[in-house]
N, C-alpha and C. Protein backbone atom coordinates (compact mmCIF):
# COMPACT_ATOMS: atom_id res chain seq x y z
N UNK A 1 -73.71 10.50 82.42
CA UNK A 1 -73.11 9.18 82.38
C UNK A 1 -72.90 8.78 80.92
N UNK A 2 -71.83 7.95 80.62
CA UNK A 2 -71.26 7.67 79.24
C UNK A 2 -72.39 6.48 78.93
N UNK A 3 -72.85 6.47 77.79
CA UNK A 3 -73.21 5.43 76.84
C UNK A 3 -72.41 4.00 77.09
N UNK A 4 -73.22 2.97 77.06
CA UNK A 4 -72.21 1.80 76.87
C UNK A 4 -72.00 1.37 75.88
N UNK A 5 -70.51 1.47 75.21
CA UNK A 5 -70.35 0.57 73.84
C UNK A 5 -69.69 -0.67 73.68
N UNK A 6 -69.07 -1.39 74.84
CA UNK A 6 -68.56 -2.67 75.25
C UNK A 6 -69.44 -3.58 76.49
N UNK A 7 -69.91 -4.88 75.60
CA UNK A 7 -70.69 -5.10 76.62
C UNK A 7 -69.67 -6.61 76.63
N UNK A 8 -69.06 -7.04 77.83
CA UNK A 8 -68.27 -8.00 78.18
C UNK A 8 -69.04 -9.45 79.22
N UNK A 9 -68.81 -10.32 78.56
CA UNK A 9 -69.85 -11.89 78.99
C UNK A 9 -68.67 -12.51 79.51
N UNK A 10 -68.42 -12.98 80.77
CA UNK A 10 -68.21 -14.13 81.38
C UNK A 10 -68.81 -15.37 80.44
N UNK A 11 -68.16 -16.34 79.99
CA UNK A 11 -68.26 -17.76 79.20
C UNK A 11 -68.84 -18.73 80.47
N UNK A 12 -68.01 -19.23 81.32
CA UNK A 12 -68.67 -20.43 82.31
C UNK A 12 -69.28 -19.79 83.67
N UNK A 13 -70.24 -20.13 83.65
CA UNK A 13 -71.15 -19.71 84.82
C UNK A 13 -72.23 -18.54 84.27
N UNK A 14 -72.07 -18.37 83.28
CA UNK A 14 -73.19 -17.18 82.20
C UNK A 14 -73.35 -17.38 81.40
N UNK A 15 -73.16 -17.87 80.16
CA UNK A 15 -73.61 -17.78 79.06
C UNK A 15 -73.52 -19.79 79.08
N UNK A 16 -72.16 -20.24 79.43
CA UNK A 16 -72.32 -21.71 79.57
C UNK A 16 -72.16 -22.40 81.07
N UNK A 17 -72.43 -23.59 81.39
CA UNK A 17 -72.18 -23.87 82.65
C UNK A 17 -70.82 -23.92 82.50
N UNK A 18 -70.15 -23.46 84.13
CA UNK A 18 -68.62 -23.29 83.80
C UNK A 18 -68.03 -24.84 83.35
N UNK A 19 -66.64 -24.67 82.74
CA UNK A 19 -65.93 -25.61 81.77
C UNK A 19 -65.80 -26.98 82.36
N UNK A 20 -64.78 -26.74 83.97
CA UNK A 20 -63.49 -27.75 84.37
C UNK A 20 -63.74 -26.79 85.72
N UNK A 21 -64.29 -27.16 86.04
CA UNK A 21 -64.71 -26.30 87.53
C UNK A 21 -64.86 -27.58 88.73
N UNK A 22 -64.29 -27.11 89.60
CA UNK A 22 -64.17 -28.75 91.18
C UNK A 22 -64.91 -29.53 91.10
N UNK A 23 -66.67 -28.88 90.80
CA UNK A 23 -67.20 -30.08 90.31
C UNK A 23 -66.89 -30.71 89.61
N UNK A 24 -67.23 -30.64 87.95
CA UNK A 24 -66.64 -31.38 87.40
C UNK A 24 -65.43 -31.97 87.61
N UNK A 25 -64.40 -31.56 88.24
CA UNK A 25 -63.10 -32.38 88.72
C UNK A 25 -63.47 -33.31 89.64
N UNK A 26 -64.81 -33.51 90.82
CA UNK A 26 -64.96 -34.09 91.42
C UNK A 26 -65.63 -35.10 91.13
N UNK A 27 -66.51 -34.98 89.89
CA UNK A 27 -67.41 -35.90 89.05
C UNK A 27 -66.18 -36.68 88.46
N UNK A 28 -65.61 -36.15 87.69
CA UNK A 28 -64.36 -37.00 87.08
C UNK A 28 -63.91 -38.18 87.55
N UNK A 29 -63.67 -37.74 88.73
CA UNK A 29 -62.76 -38.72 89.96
C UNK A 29 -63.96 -39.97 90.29
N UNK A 30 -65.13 -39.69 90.07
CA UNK A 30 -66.02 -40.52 90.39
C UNK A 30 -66.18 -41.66 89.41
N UNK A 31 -66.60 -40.98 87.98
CA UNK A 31 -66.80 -41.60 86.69
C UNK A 31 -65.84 -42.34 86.51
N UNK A 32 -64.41 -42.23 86.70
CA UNK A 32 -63.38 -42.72 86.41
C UNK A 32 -62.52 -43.53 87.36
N UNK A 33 -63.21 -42.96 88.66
CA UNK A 33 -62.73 -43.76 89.48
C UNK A 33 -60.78 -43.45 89.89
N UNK A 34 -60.41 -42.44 90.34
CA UNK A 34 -59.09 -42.17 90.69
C UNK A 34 -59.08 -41.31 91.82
N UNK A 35 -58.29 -41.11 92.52
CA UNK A 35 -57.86 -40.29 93.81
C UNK A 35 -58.80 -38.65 93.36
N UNK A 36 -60.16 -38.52 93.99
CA UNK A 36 -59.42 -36.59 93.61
C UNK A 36 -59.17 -35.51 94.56
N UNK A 37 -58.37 -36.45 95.76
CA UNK A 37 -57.77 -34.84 96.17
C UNK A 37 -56.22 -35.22 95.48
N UNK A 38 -55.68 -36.10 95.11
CA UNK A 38 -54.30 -36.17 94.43
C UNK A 38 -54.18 -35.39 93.20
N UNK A 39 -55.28 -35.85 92.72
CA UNK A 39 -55.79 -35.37 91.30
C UNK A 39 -56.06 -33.68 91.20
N UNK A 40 -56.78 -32.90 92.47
CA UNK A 40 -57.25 -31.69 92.87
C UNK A 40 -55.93 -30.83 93.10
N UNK A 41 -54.33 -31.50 93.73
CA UNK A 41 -53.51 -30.87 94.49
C UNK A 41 -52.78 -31.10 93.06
N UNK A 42 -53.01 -31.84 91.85
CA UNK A 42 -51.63 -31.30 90.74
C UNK A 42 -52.17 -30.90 90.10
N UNK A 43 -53.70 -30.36 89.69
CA UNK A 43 -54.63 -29.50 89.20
C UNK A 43 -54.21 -27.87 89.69
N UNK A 44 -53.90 -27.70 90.79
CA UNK A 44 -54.47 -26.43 91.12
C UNK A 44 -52.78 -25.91 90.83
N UNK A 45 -51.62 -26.46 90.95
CA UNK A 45 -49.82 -26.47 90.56
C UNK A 45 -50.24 -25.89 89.24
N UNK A 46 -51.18 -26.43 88.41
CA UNK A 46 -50.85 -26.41 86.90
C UNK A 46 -51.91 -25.40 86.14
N UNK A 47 -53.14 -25.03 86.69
CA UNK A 47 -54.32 -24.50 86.58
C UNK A 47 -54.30 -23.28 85.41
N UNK A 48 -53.40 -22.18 86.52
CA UNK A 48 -52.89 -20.70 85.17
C UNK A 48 -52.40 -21.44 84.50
N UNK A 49 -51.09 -22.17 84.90
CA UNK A 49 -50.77 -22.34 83.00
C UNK A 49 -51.29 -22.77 81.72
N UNK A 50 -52.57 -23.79 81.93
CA UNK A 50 -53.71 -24.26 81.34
C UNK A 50 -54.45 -23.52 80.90
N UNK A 51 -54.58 -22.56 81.98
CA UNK A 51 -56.20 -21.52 81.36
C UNK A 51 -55.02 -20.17 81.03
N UNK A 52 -53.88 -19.90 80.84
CA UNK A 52 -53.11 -18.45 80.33
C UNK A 52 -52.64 -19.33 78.88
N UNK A 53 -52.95 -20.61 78.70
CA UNK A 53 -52.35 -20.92 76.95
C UNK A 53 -50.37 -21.51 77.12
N UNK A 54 -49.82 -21.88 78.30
CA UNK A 54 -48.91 -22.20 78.45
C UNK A 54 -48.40 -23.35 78.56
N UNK A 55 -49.88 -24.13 78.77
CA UNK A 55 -49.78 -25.51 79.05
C UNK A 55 -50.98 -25.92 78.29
N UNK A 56 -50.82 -27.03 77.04
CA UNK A 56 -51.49 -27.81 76.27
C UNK A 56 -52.38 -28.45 77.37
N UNK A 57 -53.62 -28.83 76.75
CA UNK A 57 -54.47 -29.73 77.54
C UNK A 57 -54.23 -31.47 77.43
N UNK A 58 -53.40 -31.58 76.20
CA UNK A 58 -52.60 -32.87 76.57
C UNK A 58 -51.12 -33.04 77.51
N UNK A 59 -50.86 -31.54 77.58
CA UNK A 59 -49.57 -31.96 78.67
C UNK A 59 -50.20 -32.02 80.21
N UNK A 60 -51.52 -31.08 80.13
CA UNK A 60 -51.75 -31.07 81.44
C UNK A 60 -52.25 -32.11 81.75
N UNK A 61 -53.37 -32.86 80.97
CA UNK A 61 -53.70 -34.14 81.48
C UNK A 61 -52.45 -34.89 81.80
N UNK A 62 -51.13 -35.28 80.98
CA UNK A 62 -50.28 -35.93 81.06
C UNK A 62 -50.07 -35.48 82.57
N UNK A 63 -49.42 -34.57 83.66
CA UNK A 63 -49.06 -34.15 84.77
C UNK A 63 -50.68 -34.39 85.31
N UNK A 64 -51.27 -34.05 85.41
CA UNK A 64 -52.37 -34.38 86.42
C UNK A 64 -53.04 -35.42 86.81
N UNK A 65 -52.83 -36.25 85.52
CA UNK A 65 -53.50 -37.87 85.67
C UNK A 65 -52.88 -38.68 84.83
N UNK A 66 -52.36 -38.67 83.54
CA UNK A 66 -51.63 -39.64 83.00
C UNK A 66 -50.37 -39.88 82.91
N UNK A 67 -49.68 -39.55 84.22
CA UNK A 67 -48.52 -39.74 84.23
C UNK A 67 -47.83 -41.52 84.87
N UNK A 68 -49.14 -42.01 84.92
CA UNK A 68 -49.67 -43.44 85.17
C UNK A 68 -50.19 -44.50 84.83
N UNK A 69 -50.56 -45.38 84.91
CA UNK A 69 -51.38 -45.96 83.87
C UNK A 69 -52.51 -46.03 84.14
N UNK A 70 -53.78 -45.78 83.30
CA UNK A 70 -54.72 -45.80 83.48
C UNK A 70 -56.22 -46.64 82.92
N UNK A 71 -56.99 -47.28 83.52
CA UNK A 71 -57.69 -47.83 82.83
C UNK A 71 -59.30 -47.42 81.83
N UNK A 72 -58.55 -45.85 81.36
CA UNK A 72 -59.44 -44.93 80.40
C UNK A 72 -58.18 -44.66 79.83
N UNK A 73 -58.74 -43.75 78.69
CA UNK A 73 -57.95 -43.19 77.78
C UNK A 73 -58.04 -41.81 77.66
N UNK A 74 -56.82 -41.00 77.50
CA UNK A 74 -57.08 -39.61 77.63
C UNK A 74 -58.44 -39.08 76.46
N UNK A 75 -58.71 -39.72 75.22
CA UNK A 75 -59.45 -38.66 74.66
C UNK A 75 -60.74 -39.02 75.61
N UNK A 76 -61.18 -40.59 76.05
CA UNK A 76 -62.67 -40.74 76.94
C UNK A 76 -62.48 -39.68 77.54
N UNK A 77 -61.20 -39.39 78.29
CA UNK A 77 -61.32 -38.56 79.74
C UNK A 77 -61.70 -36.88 78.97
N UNK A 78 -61.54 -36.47 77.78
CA UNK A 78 -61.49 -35.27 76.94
C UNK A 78 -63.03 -35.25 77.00
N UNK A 79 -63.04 -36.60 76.29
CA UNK A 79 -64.89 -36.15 76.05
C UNK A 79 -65.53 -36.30 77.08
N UNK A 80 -65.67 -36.86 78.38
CA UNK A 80 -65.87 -36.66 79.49
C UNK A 80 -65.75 -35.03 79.64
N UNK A 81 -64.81 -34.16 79.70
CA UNK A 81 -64.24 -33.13 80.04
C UNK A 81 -65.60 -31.67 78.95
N UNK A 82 -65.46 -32.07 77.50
CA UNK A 82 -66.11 -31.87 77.44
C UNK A 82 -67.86 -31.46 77.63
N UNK A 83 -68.26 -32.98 77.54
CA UNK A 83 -69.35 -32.86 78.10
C UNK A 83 -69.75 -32.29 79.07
N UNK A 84 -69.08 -31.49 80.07
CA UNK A 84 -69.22 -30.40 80.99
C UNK A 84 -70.14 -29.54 80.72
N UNK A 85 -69.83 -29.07 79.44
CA UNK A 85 -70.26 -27.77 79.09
C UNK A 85 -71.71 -28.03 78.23
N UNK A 86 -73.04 -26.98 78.93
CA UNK A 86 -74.27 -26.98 79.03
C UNK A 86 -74.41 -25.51 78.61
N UNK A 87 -75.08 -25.23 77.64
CA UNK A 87 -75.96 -23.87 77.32
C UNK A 87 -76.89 -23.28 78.61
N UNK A 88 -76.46 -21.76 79.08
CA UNK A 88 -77.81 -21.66 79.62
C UNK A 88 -78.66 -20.23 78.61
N UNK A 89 -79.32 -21.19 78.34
CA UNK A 89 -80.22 -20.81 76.55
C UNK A 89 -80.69 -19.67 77.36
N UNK A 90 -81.74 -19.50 78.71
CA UNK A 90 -82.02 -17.99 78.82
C UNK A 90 -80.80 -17.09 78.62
N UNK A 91 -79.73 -16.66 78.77
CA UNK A 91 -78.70 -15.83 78.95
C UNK A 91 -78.19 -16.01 77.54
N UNK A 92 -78.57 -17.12 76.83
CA UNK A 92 -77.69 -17.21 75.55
C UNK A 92 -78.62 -16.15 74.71
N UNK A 93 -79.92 -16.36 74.75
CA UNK A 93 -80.91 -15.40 74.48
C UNK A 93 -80.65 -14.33 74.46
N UNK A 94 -80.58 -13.53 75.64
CA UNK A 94 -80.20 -12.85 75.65
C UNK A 94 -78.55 -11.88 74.91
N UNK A 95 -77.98 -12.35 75.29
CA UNK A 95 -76.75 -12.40 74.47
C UNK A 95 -77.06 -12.11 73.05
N UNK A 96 -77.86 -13.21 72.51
CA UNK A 96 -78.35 -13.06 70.85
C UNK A 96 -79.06 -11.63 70.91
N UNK A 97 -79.57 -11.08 71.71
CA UNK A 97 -80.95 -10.03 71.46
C UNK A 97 -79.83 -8.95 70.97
N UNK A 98 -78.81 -8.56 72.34
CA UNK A 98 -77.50 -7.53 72.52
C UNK A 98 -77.14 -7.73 71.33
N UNK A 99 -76.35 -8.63 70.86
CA UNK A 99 -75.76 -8.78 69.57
C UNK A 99 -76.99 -8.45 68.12
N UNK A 100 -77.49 -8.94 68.26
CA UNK A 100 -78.36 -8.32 66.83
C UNK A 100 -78.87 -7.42 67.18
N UNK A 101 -79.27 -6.49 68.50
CA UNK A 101 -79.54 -4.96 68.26
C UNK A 101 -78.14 -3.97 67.27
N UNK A 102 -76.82 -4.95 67.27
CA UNK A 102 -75.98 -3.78 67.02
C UNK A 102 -75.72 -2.59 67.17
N UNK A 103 -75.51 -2.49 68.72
CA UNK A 103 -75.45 -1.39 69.52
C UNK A 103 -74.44 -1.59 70.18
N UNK A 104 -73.85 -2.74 70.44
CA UNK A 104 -72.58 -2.76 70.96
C UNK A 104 -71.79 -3.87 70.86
N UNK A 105 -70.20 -3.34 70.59
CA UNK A 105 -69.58 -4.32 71.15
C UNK A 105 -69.67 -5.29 71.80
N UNK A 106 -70.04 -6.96 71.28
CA UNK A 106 -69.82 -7.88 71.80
C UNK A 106 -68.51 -8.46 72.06
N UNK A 107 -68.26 -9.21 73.72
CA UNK A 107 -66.96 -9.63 73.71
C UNK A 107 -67.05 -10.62 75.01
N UNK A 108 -66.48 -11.92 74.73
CA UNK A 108 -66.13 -12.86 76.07
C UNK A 108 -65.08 -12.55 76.58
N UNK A 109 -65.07 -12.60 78.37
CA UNK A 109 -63.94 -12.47 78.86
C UNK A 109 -63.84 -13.08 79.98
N UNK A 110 -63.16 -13.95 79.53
CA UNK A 110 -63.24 -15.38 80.47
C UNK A 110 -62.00 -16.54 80.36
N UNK A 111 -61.81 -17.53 81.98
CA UNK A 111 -60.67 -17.95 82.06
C UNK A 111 -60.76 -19.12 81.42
N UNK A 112 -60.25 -19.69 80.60
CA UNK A 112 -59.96 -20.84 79.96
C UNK A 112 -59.05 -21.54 79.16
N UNK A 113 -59.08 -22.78 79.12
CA UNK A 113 -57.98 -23.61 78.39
C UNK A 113 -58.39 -23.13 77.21
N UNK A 114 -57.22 -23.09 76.58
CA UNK A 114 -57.05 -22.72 74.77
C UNK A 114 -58.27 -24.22 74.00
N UNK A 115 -57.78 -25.33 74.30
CA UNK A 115 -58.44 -26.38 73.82
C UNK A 115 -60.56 -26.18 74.37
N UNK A 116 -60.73 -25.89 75.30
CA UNK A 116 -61.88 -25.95 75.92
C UNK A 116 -62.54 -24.71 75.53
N UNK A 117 -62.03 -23.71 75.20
CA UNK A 117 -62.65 -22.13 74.61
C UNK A 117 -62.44 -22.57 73.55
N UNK A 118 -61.66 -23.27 72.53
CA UNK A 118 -62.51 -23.28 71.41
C UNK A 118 -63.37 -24.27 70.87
N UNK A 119 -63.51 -25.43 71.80
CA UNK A 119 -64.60 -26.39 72.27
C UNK A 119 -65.64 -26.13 71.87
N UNK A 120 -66.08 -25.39 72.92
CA UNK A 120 -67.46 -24.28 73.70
C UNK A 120 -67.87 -23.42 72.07
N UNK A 121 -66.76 -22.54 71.45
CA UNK A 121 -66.96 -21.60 71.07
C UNK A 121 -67.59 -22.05 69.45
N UNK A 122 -66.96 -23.05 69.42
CA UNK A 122 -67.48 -23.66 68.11
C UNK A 122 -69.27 -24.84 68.37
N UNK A 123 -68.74 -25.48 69.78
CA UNK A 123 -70.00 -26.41 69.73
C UNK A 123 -71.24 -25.49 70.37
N UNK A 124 -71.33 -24.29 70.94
CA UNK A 124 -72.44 -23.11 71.30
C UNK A 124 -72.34 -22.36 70.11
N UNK A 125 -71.75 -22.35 68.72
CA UNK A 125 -72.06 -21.02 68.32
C UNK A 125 -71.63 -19.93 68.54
N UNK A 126 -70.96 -19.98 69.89
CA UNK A 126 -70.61 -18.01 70.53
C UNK A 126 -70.04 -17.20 69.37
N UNK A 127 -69.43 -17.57 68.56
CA UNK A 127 -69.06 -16.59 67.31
C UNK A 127 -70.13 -15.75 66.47
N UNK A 128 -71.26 -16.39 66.79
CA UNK A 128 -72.27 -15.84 66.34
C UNK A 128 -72.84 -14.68 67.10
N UNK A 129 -72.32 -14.54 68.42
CA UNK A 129 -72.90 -13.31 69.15
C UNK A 129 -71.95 -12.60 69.65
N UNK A 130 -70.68 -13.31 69.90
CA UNK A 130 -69.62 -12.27 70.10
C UNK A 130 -68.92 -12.05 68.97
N UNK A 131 -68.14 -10.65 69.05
CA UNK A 131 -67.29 -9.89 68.28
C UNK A 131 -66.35 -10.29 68.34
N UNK A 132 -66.05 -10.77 69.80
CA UNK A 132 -64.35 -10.67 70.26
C UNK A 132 -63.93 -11.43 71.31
N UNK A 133 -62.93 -12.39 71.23
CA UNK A 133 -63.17 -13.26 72.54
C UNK A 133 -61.88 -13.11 73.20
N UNK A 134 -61.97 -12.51 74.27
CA UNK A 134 -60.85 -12.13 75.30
C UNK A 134 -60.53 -12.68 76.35
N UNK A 135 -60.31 -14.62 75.81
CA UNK A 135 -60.12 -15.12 76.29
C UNK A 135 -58.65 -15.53 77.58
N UNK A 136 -58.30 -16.01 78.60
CA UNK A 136 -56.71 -15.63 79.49
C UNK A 136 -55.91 -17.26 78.96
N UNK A 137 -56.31 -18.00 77.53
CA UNK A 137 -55.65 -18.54 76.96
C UNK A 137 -54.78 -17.76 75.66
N UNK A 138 -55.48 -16.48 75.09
CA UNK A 138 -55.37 -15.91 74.06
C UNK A 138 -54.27 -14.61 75.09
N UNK A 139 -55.04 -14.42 76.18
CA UNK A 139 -54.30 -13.16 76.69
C UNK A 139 -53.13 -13.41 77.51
N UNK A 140 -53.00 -14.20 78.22
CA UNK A 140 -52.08 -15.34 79.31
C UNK A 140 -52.28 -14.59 80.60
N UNK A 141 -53.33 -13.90 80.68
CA UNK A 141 -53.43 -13.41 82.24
C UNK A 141 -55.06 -14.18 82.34
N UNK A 142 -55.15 -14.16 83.74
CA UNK A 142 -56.45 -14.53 84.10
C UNK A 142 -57.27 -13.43 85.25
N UNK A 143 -58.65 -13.71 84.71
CA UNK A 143 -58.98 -12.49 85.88
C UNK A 143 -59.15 -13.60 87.10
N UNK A 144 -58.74 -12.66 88.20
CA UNK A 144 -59.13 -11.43 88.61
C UNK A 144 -58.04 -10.37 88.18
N UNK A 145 -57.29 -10.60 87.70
CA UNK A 145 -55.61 -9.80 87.46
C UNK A 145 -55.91 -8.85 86.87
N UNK A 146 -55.67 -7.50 87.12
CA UNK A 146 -55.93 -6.40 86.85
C UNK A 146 -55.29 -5.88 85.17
N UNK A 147 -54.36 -6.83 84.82
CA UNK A 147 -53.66 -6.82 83.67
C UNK A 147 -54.95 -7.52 82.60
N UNK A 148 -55.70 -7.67 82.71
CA UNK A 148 -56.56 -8.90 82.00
C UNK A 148 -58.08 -7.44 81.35
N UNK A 149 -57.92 -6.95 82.42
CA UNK A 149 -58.99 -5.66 82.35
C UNK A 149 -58.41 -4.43 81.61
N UNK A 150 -57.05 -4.50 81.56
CA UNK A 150 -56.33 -3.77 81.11
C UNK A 150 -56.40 -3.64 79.74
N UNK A 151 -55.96 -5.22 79.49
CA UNK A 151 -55.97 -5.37 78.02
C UNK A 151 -57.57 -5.59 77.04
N UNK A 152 -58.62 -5.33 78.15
CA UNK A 152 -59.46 -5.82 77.53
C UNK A 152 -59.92 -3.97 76.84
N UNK A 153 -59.93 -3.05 77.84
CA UNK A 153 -59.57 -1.84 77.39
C UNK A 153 -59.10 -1.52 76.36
N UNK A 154 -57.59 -1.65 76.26
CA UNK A 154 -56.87 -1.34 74.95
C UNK A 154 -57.60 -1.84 73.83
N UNK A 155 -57.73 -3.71 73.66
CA UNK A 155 -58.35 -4.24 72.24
C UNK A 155 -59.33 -3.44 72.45
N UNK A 156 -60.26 -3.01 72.88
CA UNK A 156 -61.62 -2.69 72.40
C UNK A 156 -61.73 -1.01 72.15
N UNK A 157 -60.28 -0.51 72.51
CA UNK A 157 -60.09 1.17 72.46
C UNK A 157 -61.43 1.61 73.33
N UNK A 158 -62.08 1.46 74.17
CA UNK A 158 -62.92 2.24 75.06
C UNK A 158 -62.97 2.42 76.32
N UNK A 159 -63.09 3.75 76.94
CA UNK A 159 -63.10 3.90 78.13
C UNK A 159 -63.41 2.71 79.12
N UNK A 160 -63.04 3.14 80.72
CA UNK A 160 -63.69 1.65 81.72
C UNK A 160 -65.28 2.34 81.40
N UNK A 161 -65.61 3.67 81.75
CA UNK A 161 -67.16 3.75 81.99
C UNK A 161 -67.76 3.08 80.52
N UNK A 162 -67.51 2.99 79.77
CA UNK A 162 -68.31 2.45 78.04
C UNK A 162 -68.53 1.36 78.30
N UNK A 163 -67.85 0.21 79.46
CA UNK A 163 -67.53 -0.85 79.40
C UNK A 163 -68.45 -1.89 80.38
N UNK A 164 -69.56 -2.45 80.02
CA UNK A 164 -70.18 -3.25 81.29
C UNK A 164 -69.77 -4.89 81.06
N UNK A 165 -69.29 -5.31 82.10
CA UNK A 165 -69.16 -6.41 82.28
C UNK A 165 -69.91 -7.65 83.11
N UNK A 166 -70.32 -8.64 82.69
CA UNK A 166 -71.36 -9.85 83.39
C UNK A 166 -70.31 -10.92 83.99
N UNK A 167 -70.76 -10.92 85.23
CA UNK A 167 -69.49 -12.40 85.70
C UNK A 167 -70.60 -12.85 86.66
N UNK A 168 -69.94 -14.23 87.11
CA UNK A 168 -70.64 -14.99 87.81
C UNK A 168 -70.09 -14.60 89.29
N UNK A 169 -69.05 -14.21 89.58
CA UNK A 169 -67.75 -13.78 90.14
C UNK A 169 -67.67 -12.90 90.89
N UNK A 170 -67.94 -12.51 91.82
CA UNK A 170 -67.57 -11.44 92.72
C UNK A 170 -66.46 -10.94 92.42
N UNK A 171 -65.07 -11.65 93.01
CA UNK A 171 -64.03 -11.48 93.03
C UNK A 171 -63.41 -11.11 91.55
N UNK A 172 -64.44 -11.49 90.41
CA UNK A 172 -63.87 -11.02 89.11
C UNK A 172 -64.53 -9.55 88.48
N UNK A 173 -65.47 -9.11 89.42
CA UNK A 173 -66.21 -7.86 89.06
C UNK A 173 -65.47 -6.47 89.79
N UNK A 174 -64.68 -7.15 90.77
CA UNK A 174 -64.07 -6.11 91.93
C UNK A 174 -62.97 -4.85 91.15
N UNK A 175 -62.04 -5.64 89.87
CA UNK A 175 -60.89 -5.34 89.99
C UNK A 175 -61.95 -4.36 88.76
N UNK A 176 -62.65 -4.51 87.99
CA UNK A 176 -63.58 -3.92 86.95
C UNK A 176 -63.83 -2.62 87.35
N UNK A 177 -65.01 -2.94 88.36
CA UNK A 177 -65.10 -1.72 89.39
C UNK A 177 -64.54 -0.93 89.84
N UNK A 178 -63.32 -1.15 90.54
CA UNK A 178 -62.27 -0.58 90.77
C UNK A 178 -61.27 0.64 89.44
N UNK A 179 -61.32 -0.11 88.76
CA UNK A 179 -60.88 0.48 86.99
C UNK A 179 -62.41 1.38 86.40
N UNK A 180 -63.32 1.18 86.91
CA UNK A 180 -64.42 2.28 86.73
C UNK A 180 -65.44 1.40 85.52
N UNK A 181 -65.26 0.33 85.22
CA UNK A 181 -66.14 -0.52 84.27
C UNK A 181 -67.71 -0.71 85.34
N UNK A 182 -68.70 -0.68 84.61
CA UNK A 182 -69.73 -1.26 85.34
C UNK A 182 -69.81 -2.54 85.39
N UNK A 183 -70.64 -2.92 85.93
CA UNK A 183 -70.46 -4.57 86.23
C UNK A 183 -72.14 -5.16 86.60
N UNK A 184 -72.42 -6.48 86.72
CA UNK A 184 -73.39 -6.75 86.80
C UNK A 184 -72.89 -8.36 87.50
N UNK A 185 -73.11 -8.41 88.43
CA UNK A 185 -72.94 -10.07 89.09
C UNK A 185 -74.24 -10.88 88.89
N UNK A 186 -74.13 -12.22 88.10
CA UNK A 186 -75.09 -12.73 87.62
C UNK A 186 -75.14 -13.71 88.28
């Protein structure tokens, strides 16, 4: 069996609590007080283009909720949005150990808004333990898409077997597996 020299982290649901996830969309609707299955049904229209880097997180708020008037303001509703995101320090730990053994390739690969990955990436630190962030705002595919695994291959020039990947995700470990990457569902 091949050595592993790419070790690949899922961002929300592993290393941080996930970003902009139903909960939080459902908390939103609470805090703020607005419709959220109205709010849920022009969310999910607009979702890839948000997390592939096609759609600004001020246009999307604009289409999902401020296309109205409202009695918040988009940045409250930002830092609201923000505040989502929670360290989970055991796994971050970890993460740190991998990375300062220098034994392998560190790399995130995970779905997110361009604005919210570099949120996270600056207010956790992650630059400090990853190498490489292979993010589907930076790449414009999102996993589960087999194009997303593809490219994570090429940037990193290494085989699928070199390659273990951590997701929270079933459905995002499948297409991995399938391509011959190991995987680990966390």
């Amino acid at each position: 069996m091949t050595d592993i020299a790419v070790v690949l982290w899922d961002i929300g649901g592993v290393m941080l609590t996930n970003g902009w996830d139903q909960g939080s969309r459902k908390e939103a609707a609470r805090v703020f007080q607005f419709d959220s299955a109205e709010f849920e049904a022009r969310h999910v229209h607009l979702s890839d283009e948000l997390d592939c880097g096609r759609l600004s997180l001020d246009m999307y708020l604009d289409q999902v909720l401020f296309g109205e008037p409202r009695h918040f303001t988009k940045e409250a509703f930002k830092s609201f949005m923000y505040a989502q995101s929670q360290p989970c320090s055991d796994v971050l730990q970890v993460v740190k150990e991998v990375a300062q053994a220098e034994r392998y390739l560190v790399a995130a690969l995970n779905n997110e808004s361009l604005e919210l990955n570099r949120y996270r990436i600056e207010r956790f630190q992650l630059g400090g333990y990853c190498d490489l962030f292979l993010s589907s705002c930076y790449l414009g595919v999102r996993k589960p898409d087999e194009k997303m695994y593809r490219l994570a291959l090429q940037l990193t020039q290494r085989a699928p077997d070199e390659c273990l990947l951590i997701d929270d995700r079933e459905k995002n470990l499948e297409p991995a597996q399938r391509m011959g990457m190991r995987t680990i569902h966390y």
